[in-house]
Protein backbone atom coordinates (compact mmCIF):
# COMPACT_ATOMS: atom_id res chain seq x y z
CA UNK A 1 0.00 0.00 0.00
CA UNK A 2 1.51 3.64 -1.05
CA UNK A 3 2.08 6.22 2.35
CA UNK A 4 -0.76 8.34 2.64
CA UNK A 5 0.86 11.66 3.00
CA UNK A 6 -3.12 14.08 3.83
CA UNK A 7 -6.71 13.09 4.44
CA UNK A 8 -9.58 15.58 4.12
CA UNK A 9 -13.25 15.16 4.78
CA UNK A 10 -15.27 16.61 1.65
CA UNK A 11 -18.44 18.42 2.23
CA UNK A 12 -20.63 19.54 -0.32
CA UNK A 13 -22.31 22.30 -0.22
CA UNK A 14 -25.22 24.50 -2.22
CA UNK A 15 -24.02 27.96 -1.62
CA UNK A 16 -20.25 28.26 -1.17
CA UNK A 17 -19.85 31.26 0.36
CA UNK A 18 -22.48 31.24 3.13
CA UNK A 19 -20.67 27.50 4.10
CA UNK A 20 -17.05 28.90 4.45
CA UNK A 21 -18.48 32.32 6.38
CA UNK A 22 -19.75 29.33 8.88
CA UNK A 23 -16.45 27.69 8.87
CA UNK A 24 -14.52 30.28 9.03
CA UNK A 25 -16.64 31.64 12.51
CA UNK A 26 -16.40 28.24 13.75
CA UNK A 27 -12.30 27.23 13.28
CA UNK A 28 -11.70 31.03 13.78
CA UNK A 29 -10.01 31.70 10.39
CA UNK A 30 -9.95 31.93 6.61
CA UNK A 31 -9.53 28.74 4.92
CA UNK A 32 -5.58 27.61 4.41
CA UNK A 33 -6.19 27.42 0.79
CA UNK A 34 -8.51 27.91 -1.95
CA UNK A 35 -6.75 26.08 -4.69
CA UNK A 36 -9.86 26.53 -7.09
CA UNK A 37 -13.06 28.45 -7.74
CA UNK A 38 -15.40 26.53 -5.33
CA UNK A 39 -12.91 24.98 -2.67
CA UNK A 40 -11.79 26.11 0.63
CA UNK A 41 -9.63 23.80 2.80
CA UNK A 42 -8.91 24.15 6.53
CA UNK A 43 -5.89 21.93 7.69
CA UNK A 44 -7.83 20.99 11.12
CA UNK A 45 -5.17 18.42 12.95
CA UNK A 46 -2.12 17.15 11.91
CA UNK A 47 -2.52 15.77 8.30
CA UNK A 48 -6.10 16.45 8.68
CA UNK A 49 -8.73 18.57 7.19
CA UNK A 50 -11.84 19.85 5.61
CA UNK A 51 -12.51 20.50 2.06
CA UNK A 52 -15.57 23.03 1.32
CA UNK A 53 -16.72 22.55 -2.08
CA UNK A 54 -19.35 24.11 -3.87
CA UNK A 55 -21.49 20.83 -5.73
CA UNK A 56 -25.44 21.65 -5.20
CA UNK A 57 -26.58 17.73 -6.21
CA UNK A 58 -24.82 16.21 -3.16
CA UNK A 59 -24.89 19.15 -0.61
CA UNK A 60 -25.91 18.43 3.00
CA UNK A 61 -24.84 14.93 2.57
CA UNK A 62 -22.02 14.20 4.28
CA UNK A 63 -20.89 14.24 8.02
CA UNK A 64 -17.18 14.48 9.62
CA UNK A 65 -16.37 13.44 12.50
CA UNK A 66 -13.97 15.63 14.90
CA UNK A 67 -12.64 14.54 18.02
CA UNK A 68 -11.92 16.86 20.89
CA UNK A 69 -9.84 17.24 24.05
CA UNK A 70 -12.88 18.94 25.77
CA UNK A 71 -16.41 18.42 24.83
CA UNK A 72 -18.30 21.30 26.84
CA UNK A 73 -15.03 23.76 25.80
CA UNK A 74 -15.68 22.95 22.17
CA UNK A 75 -19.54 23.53 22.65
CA UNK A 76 -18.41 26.57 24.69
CA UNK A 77 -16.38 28.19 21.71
CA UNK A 78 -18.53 27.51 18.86
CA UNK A 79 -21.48 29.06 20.87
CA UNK A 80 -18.92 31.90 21.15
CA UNK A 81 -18.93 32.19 17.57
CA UNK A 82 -22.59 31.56 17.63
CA UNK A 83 -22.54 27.87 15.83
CA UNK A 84 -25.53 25.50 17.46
CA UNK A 85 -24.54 22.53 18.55
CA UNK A 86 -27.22 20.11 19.68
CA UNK A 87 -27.72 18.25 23.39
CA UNK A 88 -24.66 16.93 24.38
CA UNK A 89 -24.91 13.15 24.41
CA UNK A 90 -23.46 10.70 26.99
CA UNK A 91 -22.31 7.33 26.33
CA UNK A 92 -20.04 6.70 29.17
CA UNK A 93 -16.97 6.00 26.64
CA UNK A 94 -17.62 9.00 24.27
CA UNK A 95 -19.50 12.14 24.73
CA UNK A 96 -20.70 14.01 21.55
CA UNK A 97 -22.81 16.50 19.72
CA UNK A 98 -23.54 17.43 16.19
CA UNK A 99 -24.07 21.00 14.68
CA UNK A 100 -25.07 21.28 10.94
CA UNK A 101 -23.53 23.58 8.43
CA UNK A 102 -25.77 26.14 6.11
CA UNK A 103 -25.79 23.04 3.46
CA UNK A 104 -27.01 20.43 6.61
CA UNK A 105 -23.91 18.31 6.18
CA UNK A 106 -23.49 17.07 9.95
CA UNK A 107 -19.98 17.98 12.22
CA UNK A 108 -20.30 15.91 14.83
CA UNK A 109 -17.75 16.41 17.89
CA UNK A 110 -16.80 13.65 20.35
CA UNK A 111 -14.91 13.21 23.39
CA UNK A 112 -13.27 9.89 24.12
CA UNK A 113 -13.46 9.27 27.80
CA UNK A 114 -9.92 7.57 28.91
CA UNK A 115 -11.38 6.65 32.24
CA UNK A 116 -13.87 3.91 30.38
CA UNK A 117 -13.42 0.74 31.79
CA UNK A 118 -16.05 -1.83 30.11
CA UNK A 119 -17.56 -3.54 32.97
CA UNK A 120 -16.91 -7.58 32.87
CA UNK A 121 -19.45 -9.31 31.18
């Protein structure tokens, strides 16, 4: 198998410029690059990030998923920057919520817990 060298979630989206205003409020900056008319990418984590691209047919399709250090501080700054996230939900081993982008294409946001134990079954 070649080396994978980046890895970027792709979400579709309707109208372009309303989607990376919303990503820009919620990652706090303008996108990294724009290599063409329709794409903005934000390098998120590492070799990691997100890929805005303007393709109406399969908008508000897609979800990526983000993990955190600190579930209520991530819900914390994007309600900062005014982004809704939904309930927090509790699993004992993660903790997550979702917020939608203008196109509906689901971000959801989970905290691993690394004091799970699974109890002995």
């Amino acid at each position: 198998m070649p080396g994978f060298k980046d890895v970027y979630a792709v979400l579709p989206v309707a109208d372009h410029s309303a989607a990376v205003a919303w990503y820009e409020r919620w990652i706090g900056r303008r996108p990294d690059a724009e290599p063409m008319e329709g794409v903005a990418e934000w390098r998120i984590a590492g070799n990691a990030g997100i890929q805005v691209t303007h393709a109406p047919e399969a908008a508000g399709r897609s979800t990526v998923v983000i993990v955190v250090d600190d579930i209520d501080e991530t819900v914390g700054a994007l309600e900062a920057q005014d982004v809704t996230c939904g309930p927090i939900q509790d699993y004992d081993f993660v903790k997550l919520t979702e917020a939608a982008d203008p196109a509906g294409n689901k971000v959801t946001f989970v905290w691993e817990n690394p004091n799970y134990r699974p109890s002995p079954e």
